[in-house]
PDB file of N, CA and C in Angstrom:
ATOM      1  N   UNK A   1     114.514 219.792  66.707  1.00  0.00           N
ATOM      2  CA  UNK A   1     115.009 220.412  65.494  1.00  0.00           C
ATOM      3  C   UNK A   1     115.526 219.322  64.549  1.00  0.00           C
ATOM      4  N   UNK A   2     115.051 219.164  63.361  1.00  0.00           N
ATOM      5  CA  UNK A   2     115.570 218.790  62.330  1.00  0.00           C
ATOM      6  C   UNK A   2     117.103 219.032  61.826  1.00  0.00           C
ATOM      7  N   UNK A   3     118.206 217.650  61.538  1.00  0.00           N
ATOM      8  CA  UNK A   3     118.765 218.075  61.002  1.00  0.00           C
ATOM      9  C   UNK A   3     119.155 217.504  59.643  1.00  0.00           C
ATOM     10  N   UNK A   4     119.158 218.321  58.605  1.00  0.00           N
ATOM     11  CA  UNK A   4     119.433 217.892  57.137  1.00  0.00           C
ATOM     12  C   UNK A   4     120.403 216.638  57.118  1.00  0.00           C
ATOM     13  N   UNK A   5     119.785 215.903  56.510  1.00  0.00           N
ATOM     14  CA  UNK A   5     121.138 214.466  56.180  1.00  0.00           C
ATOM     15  C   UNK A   5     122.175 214.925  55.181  1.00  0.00           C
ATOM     16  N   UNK A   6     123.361 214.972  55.313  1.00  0.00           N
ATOM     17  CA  UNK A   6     124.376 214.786  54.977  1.00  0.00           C
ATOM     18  C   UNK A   6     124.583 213.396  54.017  1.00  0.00           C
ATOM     19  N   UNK A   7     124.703 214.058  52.633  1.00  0.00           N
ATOM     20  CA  UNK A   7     124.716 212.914  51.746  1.00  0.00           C
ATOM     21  C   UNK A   7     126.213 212.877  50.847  1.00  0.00           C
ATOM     22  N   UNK A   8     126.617 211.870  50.803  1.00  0.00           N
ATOM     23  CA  UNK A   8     128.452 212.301  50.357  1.00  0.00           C
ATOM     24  C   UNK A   8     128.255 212.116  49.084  1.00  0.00           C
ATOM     25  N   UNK A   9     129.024 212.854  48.551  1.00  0.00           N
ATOM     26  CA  UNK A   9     129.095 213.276  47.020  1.00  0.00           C
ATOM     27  C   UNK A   9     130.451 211.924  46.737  1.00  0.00           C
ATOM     28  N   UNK A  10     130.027 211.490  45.365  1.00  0.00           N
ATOM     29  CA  UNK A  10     131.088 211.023  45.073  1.00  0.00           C
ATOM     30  C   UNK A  10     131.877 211.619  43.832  1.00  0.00           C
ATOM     31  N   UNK A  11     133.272 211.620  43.669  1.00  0.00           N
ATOM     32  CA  UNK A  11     133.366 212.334  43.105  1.00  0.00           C
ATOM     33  C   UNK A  11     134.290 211.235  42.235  1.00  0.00           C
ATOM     34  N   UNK A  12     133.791 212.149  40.488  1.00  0.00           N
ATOM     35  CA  UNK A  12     134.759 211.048  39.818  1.00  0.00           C
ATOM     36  C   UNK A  12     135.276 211.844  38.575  1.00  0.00           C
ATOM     37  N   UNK A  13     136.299 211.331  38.011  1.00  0.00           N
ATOM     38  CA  UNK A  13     136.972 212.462  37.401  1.00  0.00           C
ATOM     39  C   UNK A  13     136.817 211.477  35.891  1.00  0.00           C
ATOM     40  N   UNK A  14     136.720 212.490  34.676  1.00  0.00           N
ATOM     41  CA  UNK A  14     136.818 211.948  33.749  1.00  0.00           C
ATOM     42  C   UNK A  14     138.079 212.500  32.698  1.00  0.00           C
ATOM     43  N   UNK A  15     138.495 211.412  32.166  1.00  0.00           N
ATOM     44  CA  UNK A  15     139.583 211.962  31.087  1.00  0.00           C
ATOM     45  C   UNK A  15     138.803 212.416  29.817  1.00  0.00           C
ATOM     46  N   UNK A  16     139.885 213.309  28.665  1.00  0.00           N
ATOM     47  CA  UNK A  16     139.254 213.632  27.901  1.00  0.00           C
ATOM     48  C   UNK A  16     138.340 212.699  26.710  1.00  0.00           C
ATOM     49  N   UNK A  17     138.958 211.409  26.503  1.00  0.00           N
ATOM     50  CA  UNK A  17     138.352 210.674  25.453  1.00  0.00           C
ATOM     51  C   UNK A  17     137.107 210.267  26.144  1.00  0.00           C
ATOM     52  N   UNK A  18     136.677 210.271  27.294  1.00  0.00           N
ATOM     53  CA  UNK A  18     134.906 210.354  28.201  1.00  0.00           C
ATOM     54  C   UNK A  18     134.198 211.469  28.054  1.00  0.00           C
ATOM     55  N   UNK A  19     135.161 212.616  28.108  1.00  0.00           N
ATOM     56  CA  UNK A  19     134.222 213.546  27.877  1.00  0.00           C
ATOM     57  C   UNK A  19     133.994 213.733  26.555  1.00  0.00           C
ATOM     58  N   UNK A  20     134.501 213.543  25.578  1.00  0.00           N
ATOM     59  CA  UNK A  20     134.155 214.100  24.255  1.00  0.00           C
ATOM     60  C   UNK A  20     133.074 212.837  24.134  1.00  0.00           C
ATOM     61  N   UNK A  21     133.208 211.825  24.787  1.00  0.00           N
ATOM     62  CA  UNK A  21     132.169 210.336  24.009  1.00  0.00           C
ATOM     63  C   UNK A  21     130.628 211.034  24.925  1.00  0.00           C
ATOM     64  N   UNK A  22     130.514 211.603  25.718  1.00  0.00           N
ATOM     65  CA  UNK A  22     129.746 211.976  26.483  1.00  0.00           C
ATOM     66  C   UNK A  22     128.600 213.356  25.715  1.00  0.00           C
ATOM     67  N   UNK A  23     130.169 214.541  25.640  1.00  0.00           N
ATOM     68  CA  UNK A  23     129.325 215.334  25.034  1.00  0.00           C
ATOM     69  C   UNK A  23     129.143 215.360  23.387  1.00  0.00           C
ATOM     70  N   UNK A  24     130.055 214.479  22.778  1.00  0.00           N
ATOM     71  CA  UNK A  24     129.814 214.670  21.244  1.00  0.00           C
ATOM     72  C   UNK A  24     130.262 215.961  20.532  1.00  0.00           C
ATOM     73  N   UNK A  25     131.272 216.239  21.182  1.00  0.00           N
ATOM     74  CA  UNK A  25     132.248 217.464  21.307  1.00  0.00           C
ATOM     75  C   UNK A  25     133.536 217.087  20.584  1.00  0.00           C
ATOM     76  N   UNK A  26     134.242 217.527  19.926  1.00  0.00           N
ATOM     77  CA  UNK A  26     135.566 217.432  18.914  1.00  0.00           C
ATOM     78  C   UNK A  26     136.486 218.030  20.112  1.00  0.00           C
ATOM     79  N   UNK A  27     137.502 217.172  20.342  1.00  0.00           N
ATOM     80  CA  UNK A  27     139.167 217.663  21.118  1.00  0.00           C
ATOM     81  C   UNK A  27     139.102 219.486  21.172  1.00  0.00           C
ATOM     82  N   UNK A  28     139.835 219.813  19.709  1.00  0.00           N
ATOM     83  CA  UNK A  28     139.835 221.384  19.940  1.00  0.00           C
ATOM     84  C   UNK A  28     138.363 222.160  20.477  1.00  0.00           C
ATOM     85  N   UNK A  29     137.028 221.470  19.695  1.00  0.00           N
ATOM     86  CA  UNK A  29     135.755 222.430  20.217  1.00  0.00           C
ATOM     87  C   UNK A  29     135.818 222.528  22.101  1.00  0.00           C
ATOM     88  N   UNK A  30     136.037 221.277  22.386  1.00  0.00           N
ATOM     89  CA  UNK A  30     136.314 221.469  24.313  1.00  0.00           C
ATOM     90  C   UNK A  30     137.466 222.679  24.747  1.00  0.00           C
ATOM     91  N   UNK A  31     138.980 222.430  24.167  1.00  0.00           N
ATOM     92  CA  UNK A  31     139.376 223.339  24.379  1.00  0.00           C
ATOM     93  C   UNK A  31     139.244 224.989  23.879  1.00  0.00           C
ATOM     94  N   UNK A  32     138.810 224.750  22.545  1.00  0.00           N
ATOM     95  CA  UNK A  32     138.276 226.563  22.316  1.00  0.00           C
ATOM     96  C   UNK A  32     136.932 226.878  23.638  1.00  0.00           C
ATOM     97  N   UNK A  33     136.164 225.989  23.728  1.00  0.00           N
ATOM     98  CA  UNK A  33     134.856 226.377  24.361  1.00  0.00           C
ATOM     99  C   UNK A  33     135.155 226.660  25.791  1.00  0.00           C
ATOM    100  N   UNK A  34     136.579 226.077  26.393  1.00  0.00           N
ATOM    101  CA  UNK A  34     137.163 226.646  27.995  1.00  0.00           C
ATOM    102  C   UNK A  34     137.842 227.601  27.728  1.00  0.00           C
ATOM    103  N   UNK A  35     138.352 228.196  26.920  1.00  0.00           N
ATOM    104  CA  UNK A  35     138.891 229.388  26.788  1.00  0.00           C
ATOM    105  C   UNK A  35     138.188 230.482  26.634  1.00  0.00           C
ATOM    106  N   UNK A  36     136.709 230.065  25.694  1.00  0.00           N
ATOM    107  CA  UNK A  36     135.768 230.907  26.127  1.00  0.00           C
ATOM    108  C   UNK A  36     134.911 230.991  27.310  1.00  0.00           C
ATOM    109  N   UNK A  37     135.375 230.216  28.162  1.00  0.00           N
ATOM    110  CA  UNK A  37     134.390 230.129  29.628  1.00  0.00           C
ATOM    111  C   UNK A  37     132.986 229.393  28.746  1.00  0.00           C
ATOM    112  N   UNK A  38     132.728 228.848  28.263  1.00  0.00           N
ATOM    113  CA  UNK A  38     131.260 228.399  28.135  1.00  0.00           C
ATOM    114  C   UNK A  38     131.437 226.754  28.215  1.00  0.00           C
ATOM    115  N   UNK A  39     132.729 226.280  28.295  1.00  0.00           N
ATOM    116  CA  UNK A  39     132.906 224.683  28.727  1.00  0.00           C
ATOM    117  C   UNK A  39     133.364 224.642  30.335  1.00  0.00           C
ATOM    118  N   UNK A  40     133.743 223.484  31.068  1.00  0.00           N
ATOM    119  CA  UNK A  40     134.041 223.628  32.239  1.00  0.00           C
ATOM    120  C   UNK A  40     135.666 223.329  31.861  1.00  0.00           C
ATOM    121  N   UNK A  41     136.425 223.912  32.746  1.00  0.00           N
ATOM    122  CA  UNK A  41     137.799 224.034  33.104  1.00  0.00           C
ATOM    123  C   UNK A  41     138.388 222.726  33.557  1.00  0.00           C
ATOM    124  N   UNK A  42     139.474 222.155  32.639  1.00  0.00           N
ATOM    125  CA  UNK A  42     140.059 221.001  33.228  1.00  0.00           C
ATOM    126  C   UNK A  42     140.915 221.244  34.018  1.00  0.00           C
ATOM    127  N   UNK A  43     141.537 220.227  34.992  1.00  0.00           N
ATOM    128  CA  UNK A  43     142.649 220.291  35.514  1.00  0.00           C
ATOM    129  C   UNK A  43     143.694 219.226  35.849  1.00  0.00           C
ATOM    130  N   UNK A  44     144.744 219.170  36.329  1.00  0.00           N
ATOM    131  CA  UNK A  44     145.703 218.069  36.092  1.00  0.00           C
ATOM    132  C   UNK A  44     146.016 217.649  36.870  1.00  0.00           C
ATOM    133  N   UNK A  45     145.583 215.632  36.101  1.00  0.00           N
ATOM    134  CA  UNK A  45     145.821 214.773  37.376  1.00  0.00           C
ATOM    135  C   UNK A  45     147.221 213.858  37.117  1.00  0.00           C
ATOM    136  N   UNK A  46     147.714 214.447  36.522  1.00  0.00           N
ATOM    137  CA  UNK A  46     149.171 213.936  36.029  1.00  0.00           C
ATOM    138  C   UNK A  46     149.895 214.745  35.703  1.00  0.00           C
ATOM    139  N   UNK A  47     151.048 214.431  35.586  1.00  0.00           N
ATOM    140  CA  UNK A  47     152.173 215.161  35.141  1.00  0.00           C
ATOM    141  C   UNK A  47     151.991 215.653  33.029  1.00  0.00           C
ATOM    142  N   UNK A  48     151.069 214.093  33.260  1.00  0.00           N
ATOM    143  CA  UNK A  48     150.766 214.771  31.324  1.00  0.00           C
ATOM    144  C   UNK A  48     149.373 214.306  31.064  1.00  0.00           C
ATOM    145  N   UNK A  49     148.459 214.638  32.116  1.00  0.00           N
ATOM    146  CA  UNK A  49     147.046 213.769  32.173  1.00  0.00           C
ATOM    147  C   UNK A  49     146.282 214.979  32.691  1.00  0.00           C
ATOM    148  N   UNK A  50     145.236 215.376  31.847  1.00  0.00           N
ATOM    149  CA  UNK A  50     143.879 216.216  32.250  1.00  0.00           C
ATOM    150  C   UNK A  50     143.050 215.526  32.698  1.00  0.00           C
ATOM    151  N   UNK A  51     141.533 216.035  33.712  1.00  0.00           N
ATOM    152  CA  UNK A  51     140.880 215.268  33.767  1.00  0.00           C
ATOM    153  C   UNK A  51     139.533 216.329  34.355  1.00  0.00           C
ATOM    154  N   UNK A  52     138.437 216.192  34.128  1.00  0.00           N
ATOM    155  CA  UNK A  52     137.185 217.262  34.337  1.00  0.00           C
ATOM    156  C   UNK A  52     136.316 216.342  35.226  1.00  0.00           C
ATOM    157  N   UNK A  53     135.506 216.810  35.962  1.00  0.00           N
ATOM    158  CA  UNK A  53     135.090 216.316  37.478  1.00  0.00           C
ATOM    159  C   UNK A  53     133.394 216.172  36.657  1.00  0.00           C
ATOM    160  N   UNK A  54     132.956 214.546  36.604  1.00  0.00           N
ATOM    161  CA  UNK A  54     131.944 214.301  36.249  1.00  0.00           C
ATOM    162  C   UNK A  54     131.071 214.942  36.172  1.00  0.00           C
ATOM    163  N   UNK A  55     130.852 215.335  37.780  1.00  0.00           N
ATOM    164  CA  UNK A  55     129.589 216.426  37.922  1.00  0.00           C
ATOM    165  C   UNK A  55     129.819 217.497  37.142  1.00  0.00           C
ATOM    166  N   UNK A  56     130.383 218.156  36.728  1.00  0.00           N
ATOM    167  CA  UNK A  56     130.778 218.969  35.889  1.00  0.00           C
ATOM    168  C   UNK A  56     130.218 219.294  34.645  1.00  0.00           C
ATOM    169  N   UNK A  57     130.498 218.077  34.217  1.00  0.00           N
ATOM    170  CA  UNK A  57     130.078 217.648  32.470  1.00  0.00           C
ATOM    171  C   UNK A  57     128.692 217.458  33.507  1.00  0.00           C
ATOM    172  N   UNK A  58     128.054 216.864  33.464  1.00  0.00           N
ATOM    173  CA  UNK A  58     126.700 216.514  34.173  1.00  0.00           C
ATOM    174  C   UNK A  58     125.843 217.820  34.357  1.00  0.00           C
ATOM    175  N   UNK A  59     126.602 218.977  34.939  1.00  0.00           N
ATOM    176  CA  UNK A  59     126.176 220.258  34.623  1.00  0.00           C
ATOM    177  C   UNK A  59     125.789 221.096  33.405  1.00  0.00           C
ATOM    178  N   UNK A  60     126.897 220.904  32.719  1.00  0.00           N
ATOM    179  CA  UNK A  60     127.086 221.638  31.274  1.00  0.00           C
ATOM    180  C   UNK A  60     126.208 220.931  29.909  1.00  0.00           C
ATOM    181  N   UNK A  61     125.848 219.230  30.442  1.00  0.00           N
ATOM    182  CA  UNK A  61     125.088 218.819  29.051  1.00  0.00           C
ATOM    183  C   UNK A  61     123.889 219.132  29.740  1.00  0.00           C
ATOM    184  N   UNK A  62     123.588 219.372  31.419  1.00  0.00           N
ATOM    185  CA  UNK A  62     122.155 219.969  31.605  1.00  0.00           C
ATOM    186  C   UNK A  62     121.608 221.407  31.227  1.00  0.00           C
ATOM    187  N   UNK A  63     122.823 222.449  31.220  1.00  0.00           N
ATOM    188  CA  UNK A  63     122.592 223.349  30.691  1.00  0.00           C
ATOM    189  C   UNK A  63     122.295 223.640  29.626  1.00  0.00           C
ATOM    190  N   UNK A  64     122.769 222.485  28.833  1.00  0.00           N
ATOM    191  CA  UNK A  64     122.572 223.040  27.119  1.00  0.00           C
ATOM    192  C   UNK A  64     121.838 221.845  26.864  1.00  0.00           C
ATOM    193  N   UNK A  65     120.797 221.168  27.520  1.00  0.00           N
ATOM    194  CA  UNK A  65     119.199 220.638  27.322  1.00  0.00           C
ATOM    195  C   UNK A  65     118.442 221.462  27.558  1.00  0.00           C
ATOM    196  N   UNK A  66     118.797 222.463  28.704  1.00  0.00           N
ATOM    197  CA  UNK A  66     117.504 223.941  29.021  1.00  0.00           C
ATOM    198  C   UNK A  66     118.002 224.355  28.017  1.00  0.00           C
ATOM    199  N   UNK A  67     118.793 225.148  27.618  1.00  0.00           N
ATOM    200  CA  UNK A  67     119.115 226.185  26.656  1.00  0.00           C
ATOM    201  C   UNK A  67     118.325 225.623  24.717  1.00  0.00           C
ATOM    202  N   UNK A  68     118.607 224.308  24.999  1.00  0.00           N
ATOM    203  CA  UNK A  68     117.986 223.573  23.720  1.00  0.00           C
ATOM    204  C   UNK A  68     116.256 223.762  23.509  1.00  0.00           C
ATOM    205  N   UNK A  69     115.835 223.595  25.007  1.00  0.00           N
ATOM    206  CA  UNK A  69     114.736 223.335  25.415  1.00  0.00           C
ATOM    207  C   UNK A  69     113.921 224.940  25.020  1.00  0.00           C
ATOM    208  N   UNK A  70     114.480 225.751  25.694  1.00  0.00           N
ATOM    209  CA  UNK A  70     114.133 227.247  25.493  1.00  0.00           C
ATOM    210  C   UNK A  70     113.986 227.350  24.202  1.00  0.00           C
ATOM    211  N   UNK A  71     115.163 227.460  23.348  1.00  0.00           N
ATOM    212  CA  UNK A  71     114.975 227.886  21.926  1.00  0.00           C
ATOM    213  C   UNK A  71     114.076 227.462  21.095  1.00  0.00           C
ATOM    214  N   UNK A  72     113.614 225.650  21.926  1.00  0.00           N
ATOM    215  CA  UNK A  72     112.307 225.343  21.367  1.00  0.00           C
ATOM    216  C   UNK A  72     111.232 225.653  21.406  1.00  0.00           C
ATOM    217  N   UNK A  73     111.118 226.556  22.254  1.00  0.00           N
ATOM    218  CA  UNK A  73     109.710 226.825  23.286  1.00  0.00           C
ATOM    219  C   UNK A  73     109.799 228.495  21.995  1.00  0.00           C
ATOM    220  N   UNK A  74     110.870 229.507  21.338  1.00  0.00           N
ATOM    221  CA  UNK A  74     110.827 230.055  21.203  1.00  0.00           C
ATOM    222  C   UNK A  74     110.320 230.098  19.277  1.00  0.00           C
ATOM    223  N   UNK A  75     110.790 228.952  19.258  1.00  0.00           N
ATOM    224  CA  UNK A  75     110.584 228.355  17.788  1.00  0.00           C
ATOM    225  C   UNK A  75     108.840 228.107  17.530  1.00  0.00           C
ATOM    226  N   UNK A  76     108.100 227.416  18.490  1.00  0.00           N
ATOM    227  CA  UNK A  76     106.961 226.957  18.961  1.00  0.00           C
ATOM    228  C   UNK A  76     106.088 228.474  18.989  1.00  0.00           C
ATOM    229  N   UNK A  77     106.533 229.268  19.627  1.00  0.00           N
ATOM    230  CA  UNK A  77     105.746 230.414  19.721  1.00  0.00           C
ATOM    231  C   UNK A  77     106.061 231.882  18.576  1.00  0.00           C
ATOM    232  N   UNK A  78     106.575 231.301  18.499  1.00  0.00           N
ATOM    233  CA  UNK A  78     106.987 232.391  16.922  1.00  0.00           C
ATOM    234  C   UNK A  78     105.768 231.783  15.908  1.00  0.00           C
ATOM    235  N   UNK A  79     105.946 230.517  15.467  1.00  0.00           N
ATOM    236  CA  UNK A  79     105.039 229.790  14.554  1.00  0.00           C
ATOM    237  C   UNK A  79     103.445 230.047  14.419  1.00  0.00           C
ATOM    238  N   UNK A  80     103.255 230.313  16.409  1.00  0.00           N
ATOM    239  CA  UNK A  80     101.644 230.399  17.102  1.00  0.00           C
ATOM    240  C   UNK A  80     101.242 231.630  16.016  1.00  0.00           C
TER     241      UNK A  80
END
């Protein structure tokens, strides 16, 4: 029997001035966009320090390359 390799995640946390250089996102647009659930949820690694878990953001700018990607595909076939 086969068993799956076990591959360790590393995990790395980013502060907010990474994530906004990352997603090209304005301070308040991150926080309005977690209040609407459509950003990922920070949490606190300090007493006065946020910080959002790489993979995270890594998720959310992949989601909104499909979502980019789609609307193109919908733009493309409207035109046909």
């Amino acid at each position: 029997m086969l068993h799956p390799q076990i591959v360790p995640v590393k995990l790395s946390i980013e502060r907010l001035r990474a994530v906004m250089a990352r997603t090209g996102i304005s301070r308040p647009s991150i926080y309005l966009n977690m209040k609407n659930g459509t950003f990922p949820r920070c949490f606190k690694v300090g007493i006065r320090a946020v910080g959002w878990l790489s993979s995270d953001i890594d998720a959310w700018i992949e989601s909104r390359v499909q979502a980019g990607r789609a609307d193109q595909a919908d733009v493309v076939n409207v035109n046909d």
